[in-house]
Protein backbone atom coordinates (compact mmCIF):
# COMPACT_ATOMS: atom_id res chain seq x y z
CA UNK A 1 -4.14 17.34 -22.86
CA UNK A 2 -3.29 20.49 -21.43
CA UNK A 3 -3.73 23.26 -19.48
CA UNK A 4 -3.36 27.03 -18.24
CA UNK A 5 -1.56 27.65 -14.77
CA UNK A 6 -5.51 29.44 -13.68
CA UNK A 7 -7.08 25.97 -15.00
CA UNK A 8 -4.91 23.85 -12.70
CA UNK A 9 -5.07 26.22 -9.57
CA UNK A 10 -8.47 26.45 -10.14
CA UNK A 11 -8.74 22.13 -10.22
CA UNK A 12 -6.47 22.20 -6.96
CA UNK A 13 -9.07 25.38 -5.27
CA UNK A 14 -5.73 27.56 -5.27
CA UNK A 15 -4.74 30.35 -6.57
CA UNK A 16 -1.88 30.83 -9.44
CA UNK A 17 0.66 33.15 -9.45
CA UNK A 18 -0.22 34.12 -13.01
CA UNK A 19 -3.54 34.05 -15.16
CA UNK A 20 -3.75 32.61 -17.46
CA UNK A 21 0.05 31.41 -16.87
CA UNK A 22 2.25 29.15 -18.74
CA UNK A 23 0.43 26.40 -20.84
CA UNK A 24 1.23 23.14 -18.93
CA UNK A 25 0.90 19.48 -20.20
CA UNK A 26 2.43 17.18 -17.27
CA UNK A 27 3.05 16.99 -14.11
CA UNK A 28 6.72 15.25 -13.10
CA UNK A 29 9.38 15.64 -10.21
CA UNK A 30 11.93 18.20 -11.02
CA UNK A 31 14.46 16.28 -12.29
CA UNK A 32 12.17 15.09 -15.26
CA UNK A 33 9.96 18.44 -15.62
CA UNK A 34 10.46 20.13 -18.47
CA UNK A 35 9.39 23.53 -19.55
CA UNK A 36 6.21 22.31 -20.29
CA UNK A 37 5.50 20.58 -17.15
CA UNK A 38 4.79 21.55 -13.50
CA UNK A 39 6.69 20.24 -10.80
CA UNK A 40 6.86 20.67 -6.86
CA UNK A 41 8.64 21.82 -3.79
CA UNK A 42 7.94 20.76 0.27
CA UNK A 43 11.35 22.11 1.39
CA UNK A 44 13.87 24.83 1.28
CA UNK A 45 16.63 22.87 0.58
CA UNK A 46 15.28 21.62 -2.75
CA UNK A 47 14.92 25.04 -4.07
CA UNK A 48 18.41 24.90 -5.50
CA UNK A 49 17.30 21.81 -7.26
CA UNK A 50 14.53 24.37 -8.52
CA UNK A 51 16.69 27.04 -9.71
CA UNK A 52 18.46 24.56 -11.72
CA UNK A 53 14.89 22.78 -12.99
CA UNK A 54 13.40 23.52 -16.74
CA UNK A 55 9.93 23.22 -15.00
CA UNK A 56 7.65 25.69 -16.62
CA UNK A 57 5.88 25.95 -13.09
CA UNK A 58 5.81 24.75 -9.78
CA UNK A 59 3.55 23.85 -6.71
CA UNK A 60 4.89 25.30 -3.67
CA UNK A 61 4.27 25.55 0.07
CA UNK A 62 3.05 29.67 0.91
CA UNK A 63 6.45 29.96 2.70
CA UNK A 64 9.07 29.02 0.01
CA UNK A 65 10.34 31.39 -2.47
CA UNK A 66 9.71 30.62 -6.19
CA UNK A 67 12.19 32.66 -7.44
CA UNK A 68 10.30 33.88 -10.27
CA UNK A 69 8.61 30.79 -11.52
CA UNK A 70 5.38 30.57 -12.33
CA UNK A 71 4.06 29.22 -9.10
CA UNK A 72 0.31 27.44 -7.32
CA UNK A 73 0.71 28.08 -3.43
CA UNK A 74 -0.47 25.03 -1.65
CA UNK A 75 -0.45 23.86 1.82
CA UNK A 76 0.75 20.38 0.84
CA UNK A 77 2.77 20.47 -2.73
CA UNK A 78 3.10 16.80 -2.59
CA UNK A 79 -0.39 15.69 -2.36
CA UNK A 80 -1.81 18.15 -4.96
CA UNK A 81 1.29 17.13 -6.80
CA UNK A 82 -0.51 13.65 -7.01
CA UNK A 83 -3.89 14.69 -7.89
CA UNK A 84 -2.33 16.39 -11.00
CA UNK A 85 -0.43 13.19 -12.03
CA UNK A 86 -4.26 11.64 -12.40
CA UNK A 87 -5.43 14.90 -14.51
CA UNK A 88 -2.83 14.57 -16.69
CA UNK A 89 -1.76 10.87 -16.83
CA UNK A 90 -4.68 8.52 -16.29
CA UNK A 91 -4.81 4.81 -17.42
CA UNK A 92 -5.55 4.16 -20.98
CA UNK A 93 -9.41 3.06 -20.78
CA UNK A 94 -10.04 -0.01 -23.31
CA UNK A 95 -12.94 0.19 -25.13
CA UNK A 96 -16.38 -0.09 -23.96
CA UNK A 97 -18.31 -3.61 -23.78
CA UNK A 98 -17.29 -7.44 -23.41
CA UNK A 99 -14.68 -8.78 -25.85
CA UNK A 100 -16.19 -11.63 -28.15
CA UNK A 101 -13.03 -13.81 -26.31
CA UNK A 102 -14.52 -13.58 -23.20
CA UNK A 103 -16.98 -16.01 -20.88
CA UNK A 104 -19.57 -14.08 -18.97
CA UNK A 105 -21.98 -15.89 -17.42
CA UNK A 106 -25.72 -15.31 -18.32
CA UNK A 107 -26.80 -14.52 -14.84
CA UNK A 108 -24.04 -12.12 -14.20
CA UNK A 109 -24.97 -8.55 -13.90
CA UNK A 110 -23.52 -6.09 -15.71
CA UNK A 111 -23.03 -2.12 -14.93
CA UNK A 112 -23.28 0.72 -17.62
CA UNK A 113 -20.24 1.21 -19.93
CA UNK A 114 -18.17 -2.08 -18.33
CA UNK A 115 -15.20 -3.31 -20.21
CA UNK A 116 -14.53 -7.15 -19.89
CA UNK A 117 -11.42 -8.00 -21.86
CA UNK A 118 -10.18 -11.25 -24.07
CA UNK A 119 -10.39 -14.39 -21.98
CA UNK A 120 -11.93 -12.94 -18.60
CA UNK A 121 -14.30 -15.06 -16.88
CA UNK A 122 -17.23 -13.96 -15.01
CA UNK A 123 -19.19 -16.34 -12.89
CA UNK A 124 -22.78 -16.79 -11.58
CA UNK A 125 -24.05 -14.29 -9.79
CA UNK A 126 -21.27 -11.67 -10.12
CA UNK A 127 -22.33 -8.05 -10.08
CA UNK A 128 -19.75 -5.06 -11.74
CA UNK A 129 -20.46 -1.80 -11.53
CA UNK A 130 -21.08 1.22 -13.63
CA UNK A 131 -17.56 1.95 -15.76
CA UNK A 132 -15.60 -0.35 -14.37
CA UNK A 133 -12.90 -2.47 -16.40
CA UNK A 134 -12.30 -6.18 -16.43
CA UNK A 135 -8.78 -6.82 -18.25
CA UNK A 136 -8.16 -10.01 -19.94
CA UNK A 137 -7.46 -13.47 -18.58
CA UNK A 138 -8.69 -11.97 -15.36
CA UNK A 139 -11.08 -14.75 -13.49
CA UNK A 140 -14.00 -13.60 -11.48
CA UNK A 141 -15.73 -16.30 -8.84
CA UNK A 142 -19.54 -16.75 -8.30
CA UNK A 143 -21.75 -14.63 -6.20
CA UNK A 144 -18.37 -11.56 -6.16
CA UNK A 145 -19.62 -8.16 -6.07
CA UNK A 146 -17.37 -5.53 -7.73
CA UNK A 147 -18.22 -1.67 -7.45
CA UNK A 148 -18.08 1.11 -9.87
CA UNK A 149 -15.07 2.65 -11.38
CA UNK A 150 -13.14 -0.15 -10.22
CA UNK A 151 -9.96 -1.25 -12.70
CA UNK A 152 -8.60 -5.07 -12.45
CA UNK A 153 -5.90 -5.52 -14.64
CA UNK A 154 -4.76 -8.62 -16.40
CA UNK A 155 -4.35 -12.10 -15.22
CA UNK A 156 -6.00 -11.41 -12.02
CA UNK A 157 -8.09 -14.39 -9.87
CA UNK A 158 -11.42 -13.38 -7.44
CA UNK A 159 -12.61 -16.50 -5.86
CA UNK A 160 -16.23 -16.51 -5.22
CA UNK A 161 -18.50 -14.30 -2.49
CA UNK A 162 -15.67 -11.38 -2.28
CA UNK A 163 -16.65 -7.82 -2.04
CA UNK A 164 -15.06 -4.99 -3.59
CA UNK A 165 -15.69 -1.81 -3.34
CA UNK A 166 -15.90 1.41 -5.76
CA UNK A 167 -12.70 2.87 -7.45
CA UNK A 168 -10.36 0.02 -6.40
CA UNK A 169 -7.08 -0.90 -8.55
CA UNK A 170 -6.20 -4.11 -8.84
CA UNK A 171 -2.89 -4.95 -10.57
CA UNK A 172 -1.71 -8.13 -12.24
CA UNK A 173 -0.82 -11.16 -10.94
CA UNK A 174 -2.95 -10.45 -7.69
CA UNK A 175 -5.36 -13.77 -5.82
CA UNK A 176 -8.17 -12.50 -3.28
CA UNK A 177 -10.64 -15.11 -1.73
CA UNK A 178 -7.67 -18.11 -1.50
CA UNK A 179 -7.64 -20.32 1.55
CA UNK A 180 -6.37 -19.41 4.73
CA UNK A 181 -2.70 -21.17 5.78
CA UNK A 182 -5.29 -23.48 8.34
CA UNK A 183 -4.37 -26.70 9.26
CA UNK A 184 -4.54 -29.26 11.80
CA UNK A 185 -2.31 -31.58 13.25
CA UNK A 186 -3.19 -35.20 14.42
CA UNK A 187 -1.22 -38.36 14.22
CA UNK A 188 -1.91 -41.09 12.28
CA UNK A 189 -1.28 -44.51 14.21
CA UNK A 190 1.74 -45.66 13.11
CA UNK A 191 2.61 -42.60 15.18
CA UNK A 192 3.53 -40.01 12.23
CA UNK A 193 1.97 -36.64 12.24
CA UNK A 194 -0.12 -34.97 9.58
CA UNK A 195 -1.77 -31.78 8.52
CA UNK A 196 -5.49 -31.61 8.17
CA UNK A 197 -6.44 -28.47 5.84
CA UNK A 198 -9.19 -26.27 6.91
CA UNK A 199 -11.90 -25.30 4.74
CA UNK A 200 -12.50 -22.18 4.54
CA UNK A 201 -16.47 -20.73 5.02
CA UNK A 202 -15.75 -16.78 5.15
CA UNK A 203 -14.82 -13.94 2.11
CA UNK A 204 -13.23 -11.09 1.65
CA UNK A 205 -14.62 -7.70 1.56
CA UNK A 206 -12.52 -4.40 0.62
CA UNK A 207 -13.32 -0.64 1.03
CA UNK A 208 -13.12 1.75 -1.88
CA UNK A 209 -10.55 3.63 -3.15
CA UNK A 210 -8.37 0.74 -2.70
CA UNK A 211 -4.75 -0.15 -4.72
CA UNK A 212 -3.71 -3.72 -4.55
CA UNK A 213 -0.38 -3.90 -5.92
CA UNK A 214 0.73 -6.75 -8.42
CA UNK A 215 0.84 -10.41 -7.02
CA UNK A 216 -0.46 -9.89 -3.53
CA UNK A 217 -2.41 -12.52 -1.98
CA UNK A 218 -5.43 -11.51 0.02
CA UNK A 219 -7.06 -14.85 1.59
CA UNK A 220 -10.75 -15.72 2.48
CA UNK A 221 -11.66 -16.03 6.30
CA UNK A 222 -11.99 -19.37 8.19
CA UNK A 223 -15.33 -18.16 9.11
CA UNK A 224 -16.66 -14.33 9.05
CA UNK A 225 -14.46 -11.86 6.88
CA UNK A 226 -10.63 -10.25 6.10
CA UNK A 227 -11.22 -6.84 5.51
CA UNK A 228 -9.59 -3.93 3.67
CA UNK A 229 -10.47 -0.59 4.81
CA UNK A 230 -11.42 2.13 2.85
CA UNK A 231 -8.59 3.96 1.11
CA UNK A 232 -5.67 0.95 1.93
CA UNK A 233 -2.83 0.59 -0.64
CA UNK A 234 -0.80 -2.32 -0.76
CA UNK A 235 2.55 -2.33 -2.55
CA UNK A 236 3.80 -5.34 -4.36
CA UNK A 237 4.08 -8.87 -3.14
CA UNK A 238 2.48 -8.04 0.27
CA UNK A 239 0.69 -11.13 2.07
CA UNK A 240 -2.49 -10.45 3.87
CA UNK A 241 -3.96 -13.62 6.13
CA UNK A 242 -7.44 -15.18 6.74
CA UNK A 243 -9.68 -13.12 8.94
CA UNK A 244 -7.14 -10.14 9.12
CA UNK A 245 -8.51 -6.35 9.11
CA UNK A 246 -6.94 -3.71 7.69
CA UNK A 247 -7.69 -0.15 8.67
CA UNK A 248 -8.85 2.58 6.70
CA UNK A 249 -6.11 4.72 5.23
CA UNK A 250 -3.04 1.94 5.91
CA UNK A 251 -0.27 1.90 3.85
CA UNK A 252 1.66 -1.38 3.53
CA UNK A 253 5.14 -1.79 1.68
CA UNK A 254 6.40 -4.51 -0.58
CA UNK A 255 7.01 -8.08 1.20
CA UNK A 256 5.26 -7.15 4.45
CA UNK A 257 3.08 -10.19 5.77
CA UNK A 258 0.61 -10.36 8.24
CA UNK A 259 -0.71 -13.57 10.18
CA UNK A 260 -4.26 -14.47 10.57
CA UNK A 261 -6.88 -12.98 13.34
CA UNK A 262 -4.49 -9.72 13.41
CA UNK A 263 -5.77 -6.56 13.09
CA UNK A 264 -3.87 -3.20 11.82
CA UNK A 265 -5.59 0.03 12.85
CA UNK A 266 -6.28 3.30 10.72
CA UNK A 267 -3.82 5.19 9.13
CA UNK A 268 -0.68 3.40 9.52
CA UNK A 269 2.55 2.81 7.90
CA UNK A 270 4.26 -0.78 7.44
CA UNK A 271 7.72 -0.60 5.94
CA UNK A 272 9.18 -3.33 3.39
CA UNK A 273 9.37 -7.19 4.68
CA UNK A 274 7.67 -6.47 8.12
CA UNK A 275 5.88 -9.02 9.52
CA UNK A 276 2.81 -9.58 12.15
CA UNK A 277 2.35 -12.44 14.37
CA UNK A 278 -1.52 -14.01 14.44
CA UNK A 279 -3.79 -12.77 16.92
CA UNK A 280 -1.87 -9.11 17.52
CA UNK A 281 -3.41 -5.82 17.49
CA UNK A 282 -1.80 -2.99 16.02
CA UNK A 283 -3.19 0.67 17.04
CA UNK A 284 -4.34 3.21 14.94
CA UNK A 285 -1.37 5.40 13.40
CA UNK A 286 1.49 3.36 14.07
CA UNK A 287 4.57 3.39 12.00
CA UNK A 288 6.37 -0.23 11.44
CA UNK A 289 10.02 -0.01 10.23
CA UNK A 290 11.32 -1.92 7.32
CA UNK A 291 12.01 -5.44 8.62
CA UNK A 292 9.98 -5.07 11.90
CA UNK A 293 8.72 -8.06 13.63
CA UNK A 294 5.58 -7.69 15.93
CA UNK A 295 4.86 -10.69 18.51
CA UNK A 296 2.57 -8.52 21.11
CA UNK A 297 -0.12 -5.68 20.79
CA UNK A 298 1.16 -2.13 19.50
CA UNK A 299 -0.26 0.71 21.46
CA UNK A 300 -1.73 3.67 19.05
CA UNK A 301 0.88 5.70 17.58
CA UNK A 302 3.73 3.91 18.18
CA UNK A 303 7.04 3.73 16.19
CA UNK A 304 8.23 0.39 16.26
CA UNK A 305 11.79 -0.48 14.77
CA UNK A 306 14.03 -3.39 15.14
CA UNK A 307 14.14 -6.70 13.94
CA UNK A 308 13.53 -9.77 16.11
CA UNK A 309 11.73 -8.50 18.64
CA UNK A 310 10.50 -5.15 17.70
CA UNK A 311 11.05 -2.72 20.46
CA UNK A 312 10.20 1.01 21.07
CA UNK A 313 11.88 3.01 18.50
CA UNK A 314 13.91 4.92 20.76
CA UNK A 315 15.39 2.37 22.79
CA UNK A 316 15.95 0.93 19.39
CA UNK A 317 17.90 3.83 18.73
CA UNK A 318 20.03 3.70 21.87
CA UNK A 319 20.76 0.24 21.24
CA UNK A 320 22.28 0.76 17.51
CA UNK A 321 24.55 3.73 19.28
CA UNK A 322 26.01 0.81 21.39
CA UNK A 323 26.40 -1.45 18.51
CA UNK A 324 29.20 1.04 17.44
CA UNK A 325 30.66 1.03 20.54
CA UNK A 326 31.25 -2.88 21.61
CA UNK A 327 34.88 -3.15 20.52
CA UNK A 328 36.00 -0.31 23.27
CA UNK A 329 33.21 -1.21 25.65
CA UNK A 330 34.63 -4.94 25.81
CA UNK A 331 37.89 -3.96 26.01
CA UNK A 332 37.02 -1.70 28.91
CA UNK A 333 35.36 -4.76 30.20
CA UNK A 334 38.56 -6.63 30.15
CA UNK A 335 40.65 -4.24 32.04
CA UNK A 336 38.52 -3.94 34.92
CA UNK A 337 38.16 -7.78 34.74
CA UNK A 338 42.45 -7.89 34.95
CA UNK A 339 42.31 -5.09 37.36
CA UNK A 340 39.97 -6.78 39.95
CA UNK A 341 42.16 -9.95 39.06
CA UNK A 342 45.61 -8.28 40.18
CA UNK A 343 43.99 -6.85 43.04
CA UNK A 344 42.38 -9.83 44.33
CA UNK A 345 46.12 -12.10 43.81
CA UNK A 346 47.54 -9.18 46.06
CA UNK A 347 45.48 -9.00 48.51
């Protein structure tokens, strides 16, 4: 597939720097582009990186110098940058229909132009949208609700009664509608404690335009729903509780976990292995660094850094300065302490 300079500004609603331009058939960073691809540039100090590029074009902000490359001004180079990755490097679509290998129930209810691959199972009840693709060994619950253009790949499990929108991903590996971690503790009378699980009533429901990274775990609510906003990706490996919401637009890094009854606002950021305690509120647009733990509410568009506890990010960065400084600061400490000892023997 490819395509003139004009064709690509005129996907993007830009303007090219040539017409027709260069013939271009990829899209990849600059130090994979090749003649034949277009790459991009969000800073000055990557235009050396440029200059020594074999891009055949590149997407650049109006302010930045191209140095003679056949160039598409944009406002944001990065974001159009991924908008051509999905022109010219989409997912292989299986072919249309239900693989003789597969179960489908006979009261399911099938969309136009579906693809259900080798081994799926769909339940009772379940409804898939218009183009959407089922891989194989994937297993879909009773009564689950799946929306158009949506793409599950392989070996996925959807317990029953979940929702999912239109034009979610869903990679491998990845449960949604589990149990809750919900127990109860008695004591037996012999005087030994143990658990007593919680069943849980409640579903899952996620927005569209969702990406669920491979083996994430999204679980059911006790009672009522968890729920992915529109537009949410999760990375990899990233453990979201019963009755949790997610807000629209959230991004949420590999090994991040978040406890039940918590609720993450729009548009945030959660770095790698951060974790939320059940029952706190995080605001809209805050940033969580890598490794973060959260114990109380986080006002709106906070930056929270730190491990155990989380604290302001820049008292967080005061605190690492002094880090670097305990060695002299102690042994500061113990000359005043021998000081005030002399002094106090002479007196």
């Amino acid at each position: 597939m490819t395509f003139t300079l004009e064709e690509i500004a005129h996907f993007l609603s830009a303007k090219a720097s040539e017409t027709p331009g260069p013939v271009i058939s990829g899209a990849r960073p600059i130090e994979y582009a090749t003649e034949k691809d277009i790459t991009y540039v969000t800073e000055s100090r990557y235009l050396e990186n440029l200059r020594q590029s074999f891009a055949g074009a590149v997407l650049i902000p109006p302010d930045l110098d191209s140095g003679g490359l056949p160039s598409i001004r944009t406002k944001n180079p990065e974001a159009d940058f991924a908008r051509l990755t999905a022109l010219f490097f989409p997912y292989s679509r299986p072919s249309e229909g239900i693989s003789p290998k597969a179960d489908v129930h006979p009261e399911a209810v099938l969309g136009r132009a579906v693809s259900i691959g080798a081994f799926a199972v769909i339940g009772r009840g379940v409804t898939l949208g218009d183009h959407s693709v089922v891989g194989a060994h994937v297993v879909v619950g009773e009564d689950v609700h799946i929306g158009s253009e949506t793409y599950i790949f392989p070996n996925v499990s959807i317990y029953a009664r979940v929702k999912i929108g239109d034009r979610v991903i869903i990679h491998s590996g990845t449960v949604i509608g589990s149990d809750g971690f919900g127990f109860a503790r008695d004591i037996a009378q012999s005087g030994v404690p143990f658990n007593i699980k919680k069943y849980h009533s409640g579903t899952v429901e996620i927005g569209d335009d969702v990406e669920i990274g491979a083996l994430c775990a999204i679980d059911r609510a006790l009672a009522g729903v968890t729920r992915i906003g529109n537009g949410v990706k999760l990375d990899n490996l990233v453990q979201i509780a019963h009755n949790v919401e997610v807000g629209d637009a959230t991004v949420i890094a590999s090994q991040a976990g978040i406890a039940g009854s918590s609720s993450i606002g729009k548009y945030g950021l959660i770095g790698g292995q951060a974790g939320v305690k059940d029952h706190v509120r995080v605001g809209n647009g805050v940033v969580l660094a890598t490794r973060v733990g959260i114990y109380r509410n986080v006002p709106d568009g906070s930056v929270m850094a730190g491990s155990v506890p989380a604290m302001p990010h820049k008292v967080f960065l005061r605190v690492q300065s002094l880090f670097k400084r305990l060695p002299e600061i102690l042994e500061r400490i113990r000359k005043l302490e021998s000081l005030v000892q002399h002094g106090h023997k002479e007196n």
